[in-house]
C-alpha atoms as a PDB file:
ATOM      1  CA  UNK A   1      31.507  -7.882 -12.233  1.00  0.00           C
ATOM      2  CA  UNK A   2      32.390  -4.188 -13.203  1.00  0.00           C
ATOM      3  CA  UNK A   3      30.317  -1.551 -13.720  1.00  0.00           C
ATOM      4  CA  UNK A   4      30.477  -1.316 -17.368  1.00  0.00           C
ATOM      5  CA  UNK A   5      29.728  -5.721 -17.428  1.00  0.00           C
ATOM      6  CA  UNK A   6      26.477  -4.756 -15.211  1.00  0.00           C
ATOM      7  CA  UNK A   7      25.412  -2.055 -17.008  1.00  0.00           C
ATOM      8  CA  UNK A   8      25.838  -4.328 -20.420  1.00  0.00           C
ATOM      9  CA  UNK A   9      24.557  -7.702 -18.839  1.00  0.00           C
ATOM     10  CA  UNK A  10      21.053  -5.370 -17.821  1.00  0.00           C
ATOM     11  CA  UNK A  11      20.715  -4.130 -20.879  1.00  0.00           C
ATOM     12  CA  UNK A  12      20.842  -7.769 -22.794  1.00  0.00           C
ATOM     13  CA  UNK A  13      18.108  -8.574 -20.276  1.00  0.00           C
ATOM     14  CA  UNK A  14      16.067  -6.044 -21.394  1.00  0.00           C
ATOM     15  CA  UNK A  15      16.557  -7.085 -24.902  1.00  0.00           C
ATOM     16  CA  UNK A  16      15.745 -10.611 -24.104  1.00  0.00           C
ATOM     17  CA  UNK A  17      12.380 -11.400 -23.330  1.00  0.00           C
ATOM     18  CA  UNK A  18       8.979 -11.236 -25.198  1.00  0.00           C
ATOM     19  CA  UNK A  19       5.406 -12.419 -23.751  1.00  0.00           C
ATOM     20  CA  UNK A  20       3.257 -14.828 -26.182  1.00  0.00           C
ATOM     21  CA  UNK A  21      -0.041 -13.215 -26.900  1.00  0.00           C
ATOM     22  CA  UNK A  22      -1.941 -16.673 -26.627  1.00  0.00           C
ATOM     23  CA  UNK A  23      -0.348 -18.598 -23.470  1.00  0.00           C
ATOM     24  CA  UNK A  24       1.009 -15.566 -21.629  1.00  0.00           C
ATOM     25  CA  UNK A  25       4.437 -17.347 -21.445  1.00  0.00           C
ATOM     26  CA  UNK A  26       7.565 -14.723 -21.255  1.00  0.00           C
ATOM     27  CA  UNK A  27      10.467 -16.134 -22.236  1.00  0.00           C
ATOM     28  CA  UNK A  28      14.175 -15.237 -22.240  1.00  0.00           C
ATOM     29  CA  UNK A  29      15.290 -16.276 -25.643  1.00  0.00           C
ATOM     30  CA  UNK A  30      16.870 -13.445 -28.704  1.00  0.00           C
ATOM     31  CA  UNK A  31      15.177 -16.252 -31.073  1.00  0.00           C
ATOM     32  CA  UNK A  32      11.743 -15.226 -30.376  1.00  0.00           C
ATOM     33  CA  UNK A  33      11.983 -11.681 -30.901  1.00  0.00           C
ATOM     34  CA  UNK A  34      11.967 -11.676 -34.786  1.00  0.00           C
ATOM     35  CA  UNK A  35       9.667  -8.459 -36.031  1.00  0.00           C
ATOM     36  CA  UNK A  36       5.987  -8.928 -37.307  1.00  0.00           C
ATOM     37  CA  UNK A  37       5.575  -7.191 -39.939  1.00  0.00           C
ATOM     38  CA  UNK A  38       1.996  -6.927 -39.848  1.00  0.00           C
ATOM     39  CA  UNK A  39       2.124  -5.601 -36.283  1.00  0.00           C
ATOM     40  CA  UNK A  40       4.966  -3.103 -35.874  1.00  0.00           C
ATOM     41  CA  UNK A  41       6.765  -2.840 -32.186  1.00  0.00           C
ATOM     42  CA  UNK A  42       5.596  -6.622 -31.847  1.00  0.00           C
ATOM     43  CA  UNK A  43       7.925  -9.848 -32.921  1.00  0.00           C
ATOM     44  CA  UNK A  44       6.322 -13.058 -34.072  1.00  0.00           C
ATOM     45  CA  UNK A  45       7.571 -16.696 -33.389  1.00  0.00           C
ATOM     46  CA  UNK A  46       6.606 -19.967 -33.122  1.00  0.00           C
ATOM     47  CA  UNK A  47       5.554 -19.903 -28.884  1.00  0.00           C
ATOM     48  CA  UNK A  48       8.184 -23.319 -27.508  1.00  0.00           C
ATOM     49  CA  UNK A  49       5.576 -23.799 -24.701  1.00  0.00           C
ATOM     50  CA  UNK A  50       1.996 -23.661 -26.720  1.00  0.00           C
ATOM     51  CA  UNK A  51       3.507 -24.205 -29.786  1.00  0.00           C
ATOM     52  CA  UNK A  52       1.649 -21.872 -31.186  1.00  0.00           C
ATOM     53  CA  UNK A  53       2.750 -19.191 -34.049  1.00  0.00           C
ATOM     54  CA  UNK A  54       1.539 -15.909 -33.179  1.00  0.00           C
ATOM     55  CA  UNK A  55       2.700 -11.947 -31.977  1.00  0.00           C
ATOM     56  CA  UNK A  56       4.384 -11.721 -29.147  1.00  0.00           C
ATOM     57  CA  UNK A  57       4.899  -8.340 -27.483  1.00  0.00           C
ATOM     58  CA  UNK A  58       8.282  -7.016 -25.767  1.00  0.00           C
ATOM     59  CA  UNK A  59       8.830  -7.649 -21.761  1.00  0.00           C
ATOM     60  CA  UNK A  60       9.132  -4.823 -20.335  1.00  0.00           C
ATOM     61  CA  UNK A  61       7.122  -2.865 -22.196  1.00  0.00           C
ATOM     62  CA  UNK A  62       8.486  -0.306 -24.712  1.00  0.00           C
ATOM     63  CA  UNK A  63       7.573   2.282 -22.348  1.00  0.00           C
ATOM     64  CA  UNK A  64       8.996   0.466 -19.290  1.00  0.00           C
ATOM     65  CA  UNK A  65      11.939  -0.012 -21.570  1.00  0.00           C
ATOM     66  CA  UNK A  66      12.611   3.738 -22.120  1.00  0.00           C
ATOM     67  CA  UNK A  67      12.805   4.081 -18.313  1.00  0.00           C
ATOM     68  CA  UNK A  68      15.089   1.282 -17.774  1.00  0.00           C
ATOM     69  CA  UNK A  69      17.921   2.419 -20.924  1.00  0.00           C
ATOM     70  CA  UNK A  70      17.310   6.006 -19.376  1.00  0.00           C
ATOM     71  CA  UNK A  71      18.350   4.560 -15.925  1.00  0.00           C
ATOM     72  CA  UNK A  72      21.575   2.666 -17.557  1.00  0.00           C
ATOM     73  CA  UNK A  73      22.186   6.108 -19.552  1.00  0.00           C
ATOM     74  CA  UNK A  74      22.109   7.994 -15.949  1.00  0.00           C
ATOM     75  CA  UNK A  75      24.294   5.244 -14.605  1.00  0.00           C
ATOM     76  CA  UNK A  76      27.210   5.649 -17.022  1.00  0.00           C
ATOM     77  CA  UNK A  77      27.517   9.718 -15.851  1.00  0.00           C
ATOM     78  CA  UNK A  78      29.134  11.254 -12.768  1.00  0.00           C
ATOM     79  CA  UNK A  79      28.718   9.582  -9.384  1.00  0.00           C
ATOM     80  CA  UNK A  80      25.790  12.832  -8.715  1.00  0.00           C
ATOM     81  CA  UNK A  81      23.445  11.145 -11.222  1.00  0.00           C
ATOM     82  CA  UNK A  82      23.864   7.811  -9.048  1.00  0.00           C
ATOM     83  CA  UNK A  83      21.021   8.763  -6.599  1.00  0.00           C
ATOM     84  CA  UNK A  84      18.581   9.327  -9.942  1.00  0.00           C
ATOM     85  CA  UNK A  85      19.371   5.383 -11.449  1.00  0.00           C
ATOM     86  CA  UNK A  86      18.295   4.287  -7.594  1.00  0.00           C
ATOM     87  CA  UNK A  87      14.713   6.882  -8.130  1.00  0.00           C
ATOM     88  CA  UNK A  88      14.358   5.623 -11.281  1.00  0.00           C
ATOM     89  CA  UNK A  89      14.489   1.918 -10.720  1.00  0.00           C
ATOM     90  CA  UNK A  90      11.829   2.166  -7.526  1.00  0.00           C
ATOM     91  CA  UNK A  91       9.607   4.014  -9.795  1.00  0.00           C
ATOM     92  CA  UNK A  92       9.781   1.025 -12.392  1.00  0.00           C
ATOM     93  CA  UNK A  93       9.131  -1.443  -9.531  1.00  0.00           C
ATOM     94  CA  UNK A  94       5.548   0.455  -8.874  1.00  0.00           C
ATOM     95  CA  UNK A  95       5.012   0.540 -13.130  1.00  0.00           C
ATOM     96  CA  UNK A  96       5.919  -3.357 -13.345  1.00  0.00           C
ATOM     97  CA  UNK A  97       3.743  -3.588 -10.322  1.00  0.00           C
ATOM     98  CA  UNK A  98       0.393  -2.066 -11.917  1.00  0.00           C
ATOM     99  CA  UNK A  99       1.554  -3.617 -14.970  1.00  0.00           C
ATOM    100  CA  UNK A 100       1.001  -7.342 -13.153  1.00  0.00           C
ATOM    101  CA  UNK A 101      -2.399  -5.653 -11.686  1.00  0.00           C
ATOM    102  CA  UNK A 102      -3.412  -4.969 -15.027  1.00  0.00           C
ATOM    103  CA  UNK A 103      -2.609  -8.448 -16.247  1.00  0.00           C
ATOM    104  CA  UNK A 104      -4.080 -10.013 -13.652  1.00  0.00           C
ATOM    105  CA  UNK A 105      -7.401  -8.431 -14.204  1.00  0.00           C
ATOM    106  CA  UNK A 106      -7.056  -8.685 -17.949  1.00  0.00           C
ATOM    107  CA  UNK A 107      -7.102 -12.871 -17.598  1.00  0.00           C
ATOM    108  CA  UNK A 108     -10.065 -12.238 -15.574  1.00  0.00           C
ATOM    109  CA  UNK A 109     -11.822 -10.807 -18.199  1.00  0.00           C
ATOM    110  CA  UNK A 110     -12.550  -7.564 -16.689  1.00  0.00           C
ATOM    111  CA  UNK A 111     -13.519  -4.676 -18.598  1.00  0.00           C
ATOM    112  CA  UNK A 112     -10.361  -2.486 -19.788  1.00  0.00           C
ATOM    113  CA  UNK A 113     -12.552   1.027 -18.535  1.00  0.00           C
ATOM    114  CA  UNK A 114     -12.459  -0.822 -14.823  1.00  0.00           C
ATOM    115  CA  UNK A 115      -8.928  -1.865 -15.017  1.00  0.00           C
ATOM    116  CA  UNK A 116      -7.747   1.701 -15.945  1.00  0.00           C
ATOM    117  CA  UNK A 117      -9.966   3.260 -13.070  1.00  0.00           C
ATOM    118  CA  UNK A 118      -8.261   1.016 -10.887  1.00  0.00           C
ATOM    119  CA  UNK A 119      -4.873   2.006 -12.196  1.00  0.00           C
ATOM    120  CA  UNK A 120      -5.450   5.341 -11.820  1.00  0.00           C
ATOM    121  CA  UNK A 121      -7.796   5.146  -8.604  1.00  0.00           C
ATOM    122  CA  UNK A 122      -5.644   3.068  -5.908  1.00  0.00           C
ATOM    123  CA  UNK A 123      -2.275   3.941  -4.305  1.00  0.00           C
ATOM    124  CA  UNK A 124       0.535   2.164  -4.292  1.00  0.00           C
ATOM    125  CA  UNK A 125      -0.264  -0.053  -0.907  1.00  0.00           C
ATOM    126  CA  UNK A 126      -3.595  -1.130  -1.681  1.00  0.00           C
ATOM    127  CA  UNK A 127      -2.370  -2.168  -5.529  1.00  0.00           C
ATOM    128  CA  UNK A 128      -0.056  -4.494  -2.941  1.00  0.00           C
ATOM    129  CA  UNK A 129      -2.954  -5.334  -0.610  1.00  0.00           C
ATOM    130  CA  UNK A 130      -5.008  -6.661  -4.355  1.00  0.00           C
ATOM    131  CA  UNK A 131      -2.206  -8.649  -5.628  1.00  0.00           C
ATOM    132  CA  UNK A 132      -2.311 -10.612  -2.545  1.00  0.00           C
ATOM    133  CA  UNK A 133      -6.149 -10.839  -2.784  1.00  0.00           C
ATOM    134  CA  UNK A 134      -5.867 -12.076  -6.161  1.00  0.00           C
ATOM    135  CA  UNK A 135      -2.948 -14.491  -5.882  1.00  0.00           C
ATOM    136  CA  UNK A 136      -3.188 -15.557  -2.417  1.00  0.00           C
ATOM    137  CA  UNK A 137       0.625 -14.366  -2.243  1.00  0.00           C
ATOM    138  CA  UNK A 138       2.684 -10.899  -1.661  1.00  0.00           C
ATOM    139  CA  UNK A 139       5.242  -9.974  -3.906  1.00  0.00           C
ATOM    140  CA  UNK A 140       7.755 -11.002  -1.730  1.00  0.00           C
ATOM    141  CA  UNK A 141       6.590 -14.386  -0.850  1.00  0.00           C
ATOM    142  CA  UNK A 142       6.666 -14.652  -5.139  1.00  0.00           C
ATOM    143  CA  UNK A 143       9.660 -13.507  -5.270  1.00  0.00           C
ATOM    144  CA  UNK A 144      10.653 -15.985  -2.816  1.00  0.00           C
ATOM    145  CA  UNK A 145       9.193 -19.334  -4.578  1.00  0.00           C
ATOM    146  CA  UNK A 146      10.519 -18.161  -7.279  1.00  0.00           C
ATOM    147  CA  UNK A 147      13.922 -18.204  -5.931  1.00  0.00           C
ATOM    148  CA  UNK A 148      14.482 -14.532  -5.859  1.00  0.00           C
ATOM    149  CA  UNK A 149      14.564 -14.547  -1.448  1.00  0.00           C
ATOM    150  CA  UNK A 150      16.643 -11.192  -1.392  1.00  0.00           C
ATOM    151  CA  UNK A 151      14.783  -9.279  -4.025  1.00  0.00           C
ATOM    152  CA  UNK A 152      12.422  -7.676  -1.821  1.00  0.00           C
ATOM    153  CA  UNK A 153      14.888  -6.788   0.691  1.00  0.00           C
ATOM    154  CA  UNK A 154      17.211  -4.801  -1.685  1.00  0.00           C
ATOM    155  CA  UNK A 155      14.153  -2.977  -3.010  1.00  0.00           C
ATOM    156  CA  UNK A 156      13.389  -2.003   0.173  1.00  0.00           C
ATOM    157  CA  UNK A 157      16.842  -0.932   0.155  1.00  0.00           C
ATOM    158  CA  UNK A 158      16.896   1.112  -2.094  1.00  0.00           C
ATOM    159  CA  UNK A 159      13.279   2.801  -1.071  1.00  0.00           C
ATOM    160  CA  UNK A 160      15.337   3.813   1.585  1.00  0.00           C
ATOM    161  CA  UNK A 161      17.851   5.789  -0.254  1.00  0.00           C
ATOM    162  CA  UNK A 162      15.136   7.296  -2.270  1.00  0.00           C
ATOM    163  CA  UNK A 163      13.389   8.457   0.876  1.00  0.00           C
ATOM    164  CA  UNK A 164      16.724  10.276   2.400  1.00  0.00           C
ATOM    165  CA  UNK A 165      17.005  11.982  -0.948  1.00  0.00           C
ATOM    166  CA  UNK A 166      13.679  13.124  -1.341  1.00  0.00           C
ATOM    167  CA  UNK A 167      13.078  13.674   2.338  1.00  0.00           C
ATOM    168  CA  UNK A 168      16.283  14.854   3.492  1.00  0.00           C
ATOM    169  CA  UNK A 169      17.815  16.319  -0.139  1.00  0.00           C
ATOM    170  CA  UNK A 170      20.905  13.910   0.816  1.00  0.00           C
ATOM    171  CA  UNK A 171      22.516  11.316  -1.151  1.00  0.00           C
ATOM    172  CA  UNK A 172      23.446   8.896   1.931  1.00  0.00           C
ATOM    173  CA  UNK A 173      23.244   5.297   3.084  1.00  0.00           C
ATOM    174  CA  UNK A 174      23.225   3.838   6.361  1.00  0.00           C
ATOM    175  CA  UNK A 175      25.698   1.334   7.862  1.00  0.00           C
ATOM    176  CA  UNK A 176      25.754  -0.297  11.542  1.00  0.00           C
ATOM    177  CA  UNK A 177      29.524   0.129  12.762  1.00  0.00           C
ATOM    178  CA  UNK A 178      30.233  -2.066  15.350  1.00  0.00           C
ATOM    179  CA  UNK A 179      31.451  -0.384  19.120  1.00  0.00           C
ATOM    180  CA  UNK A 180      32.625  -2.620  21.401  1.00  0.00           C
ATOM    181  CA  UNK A 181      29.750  -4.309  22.578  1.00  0.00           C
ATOM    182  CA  UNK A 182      27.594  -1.500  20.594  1.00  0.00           C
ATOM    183  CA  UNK A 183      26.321  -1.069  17.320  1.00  0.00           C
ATOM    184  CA  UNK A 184      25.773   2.678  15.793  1.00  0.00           C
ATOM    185  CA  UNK A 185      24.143   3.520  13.032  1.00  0.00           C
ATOM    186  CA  UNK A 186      26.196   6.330  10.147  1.00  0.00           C
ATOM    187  CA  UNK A 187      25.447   7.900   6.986  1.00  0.00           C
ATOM    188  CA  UNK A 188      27.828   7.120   4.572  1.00  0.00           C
ATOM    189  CA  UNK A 189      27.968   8.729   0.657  1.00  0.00           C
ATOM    190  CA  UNK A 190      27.144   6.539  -1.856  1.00  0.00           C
ATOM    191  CA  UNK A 191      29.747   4.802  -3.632  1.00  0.00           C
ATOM    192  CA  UNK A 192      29.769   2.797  -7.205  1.00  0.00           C
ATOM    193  CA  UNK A 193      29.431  -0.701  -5.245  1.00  0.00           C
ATOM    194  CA  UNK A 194      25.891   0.828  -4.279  1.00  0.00           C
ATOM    195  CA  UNK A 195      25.080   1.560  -7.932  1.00  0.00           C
ATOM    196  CA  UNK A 196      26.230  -1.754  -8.786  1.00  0.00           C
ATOM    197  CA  UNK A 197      24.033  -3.026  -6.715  1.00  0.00           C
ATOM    198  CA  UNK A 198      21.251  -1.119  -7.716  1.00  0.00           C
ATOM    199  CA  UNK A 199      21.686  -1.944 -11.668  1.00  0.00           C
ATOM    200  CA  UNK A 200      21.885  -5.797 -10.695  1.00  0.00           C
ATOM    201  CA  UNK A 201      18.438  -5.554  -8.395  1.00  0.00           C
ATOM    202  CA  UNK A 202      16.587  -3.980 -11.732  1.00  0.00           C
ATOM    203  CA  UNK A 203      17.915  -7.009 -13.800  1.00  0.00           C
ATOM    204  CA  UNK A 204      16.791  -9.446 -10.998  1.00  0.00           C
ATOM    205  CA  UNK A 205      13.702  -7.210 -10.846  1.00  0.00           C
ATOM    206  CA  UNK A 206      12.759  -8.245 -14.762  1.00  0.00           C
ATOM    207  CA  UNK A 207      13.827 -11.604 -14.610  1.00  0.00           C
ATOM    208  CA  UNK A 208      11.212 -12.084 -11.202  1.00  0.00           C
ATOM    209  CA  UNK A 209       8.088 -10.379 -12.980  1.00  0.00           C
ATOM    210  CA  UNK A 210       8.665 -12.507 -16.404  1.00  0.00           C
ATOM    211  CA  UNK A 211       8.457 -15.358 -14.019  1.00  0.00           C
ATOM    212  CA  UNK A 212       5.325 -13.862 -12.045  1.00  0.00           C
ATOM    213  CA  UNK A 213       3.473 -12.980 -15.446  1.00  0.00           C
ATOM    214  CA  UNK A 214       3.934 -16.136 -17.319  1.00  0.00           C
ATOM    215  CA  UNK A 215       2.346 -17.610 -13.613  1.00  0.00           C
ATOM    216  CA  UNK A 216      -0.569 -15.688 -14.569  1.00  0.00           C
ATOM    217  CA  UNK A 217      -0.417 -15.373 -17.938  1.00  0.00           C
ATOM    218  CA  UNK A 218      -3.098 -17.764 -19.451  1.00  0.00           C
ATOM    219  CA  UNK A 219      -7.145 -16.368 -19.481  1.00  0.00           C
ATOM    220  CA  UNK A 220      -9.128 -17.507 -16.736  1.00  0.00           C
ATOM    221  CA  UNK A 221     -12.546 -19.396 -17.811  1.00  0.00           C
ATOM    222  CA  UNK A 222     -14.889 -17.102 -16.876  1.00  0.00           C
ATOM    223  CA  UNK A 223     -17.641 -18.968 -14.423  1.00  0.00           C
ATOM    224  CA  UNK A 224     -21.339 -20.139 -15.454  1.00  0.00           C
ATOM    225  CA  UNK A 225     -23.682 -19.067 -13.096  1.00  0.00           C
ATOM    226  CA  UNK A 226     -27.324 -20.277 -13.147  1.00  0.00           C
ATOM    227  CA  UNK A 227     -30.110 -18.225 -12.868  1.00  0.00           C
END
């Protein structure tokens, strides 16, 4: 697939999915994203797994959106900008992240003033550390049942080329060459195979957390305790 075909298959992704306000179920289908006119930035449909009719909200966000069409935007400009689309999509991996967190505590019934503090309270790691706490699972083990088993790998990919940029003020990757019975490690420049790359990690990226958030999409019962 060419650049231009990435860029435009992302970008249908991203117009895709919604997430039913009653089951939690986000689903890829153009069908369910007709406009509510009583709730504007919302669709309303008839839910195919709870059957229900009700609002369904956009997945991603609007606001996760906006960073993803600014990424493809960045992505169709000079090969300079490429190192900003790779920025950009590990900074939407830590939103989608405390987006699940949010979720997750949401179906728990906890209060929205202690979900926020926790937002805005914990580092990146430890929002890590809690998903597995809460789910029994890391992201990447997820990502793996899920049938996403490279996901995490090309993130952490890409952290990397973040890191030399913002580290090292170099746009660079690193490749093992093969010496003779050596192998040595070079920077090479970035190249559009790398952005490619990048662009089809962010749609795998959305595709994985509408699978993890319809997982944990329906309200927990909250338990009875007896006094």
């Amino acid at each position: 697939m060419d650049m231009l075909k990435e860029i435009q298959e992302f970008r249908r992704v991203l117009n895709t999915y919604s997430d039913c306000r009653d089951c939690g179920a986000v689903i890829a289908d153009e069908n369910l994203r007709k406009p509510d006119i009583l709730n504007p930035g919302r669709f309303r449909a008839t839910c195919p797994l709870c059957g229900r009719e009700t609002s369904r909200d956009p997945f991603p966000s609007e606001s996760e959106k906006q960073l993803f069409e600014l990424m493809t935007e960045l992505a169709e400009l000079d090969k300079q900008k490429h190192i900003l689309v790779i920025v950009l999509i590990t900074v939407a991996h830590e939103i989608l992240v405390t987006s699940f967190i949010l979720r997750l505590l949401e179906r728990k019934y906890c209060p929205q003033d202690i979900y926020f503090a926790v937002e805005d309270s914990m580092e990146f790691r430890s929002k890590l550390k809690l998903i597995k706490e809460l789910t029994g699972k890391n992201l990447e083990q997820h990502a793996n049942e899920f049938g996403f088993k490279n996901l995490y790998k090309e993130i952490e990919d890409l952290k990397a080329k973040r890191n030399a940029f913002v580290h090292e003020g170099v746009m660079h990757k690193l490749i093992n060459k093969p010496v003779g019975t050596f192998t040595i490690t070079e920077k090479a420049e970035l190249d559009e195979e790398d952005l490619k790359k990048a662009i089809g990690c962010a749609a795998k990226m959305v595709r994985f957390f509408s699978t993890l958030f319809t997982k944990y999409g329906k309200y927990e019962q909250p338990e009875m305790y007896e006094e």
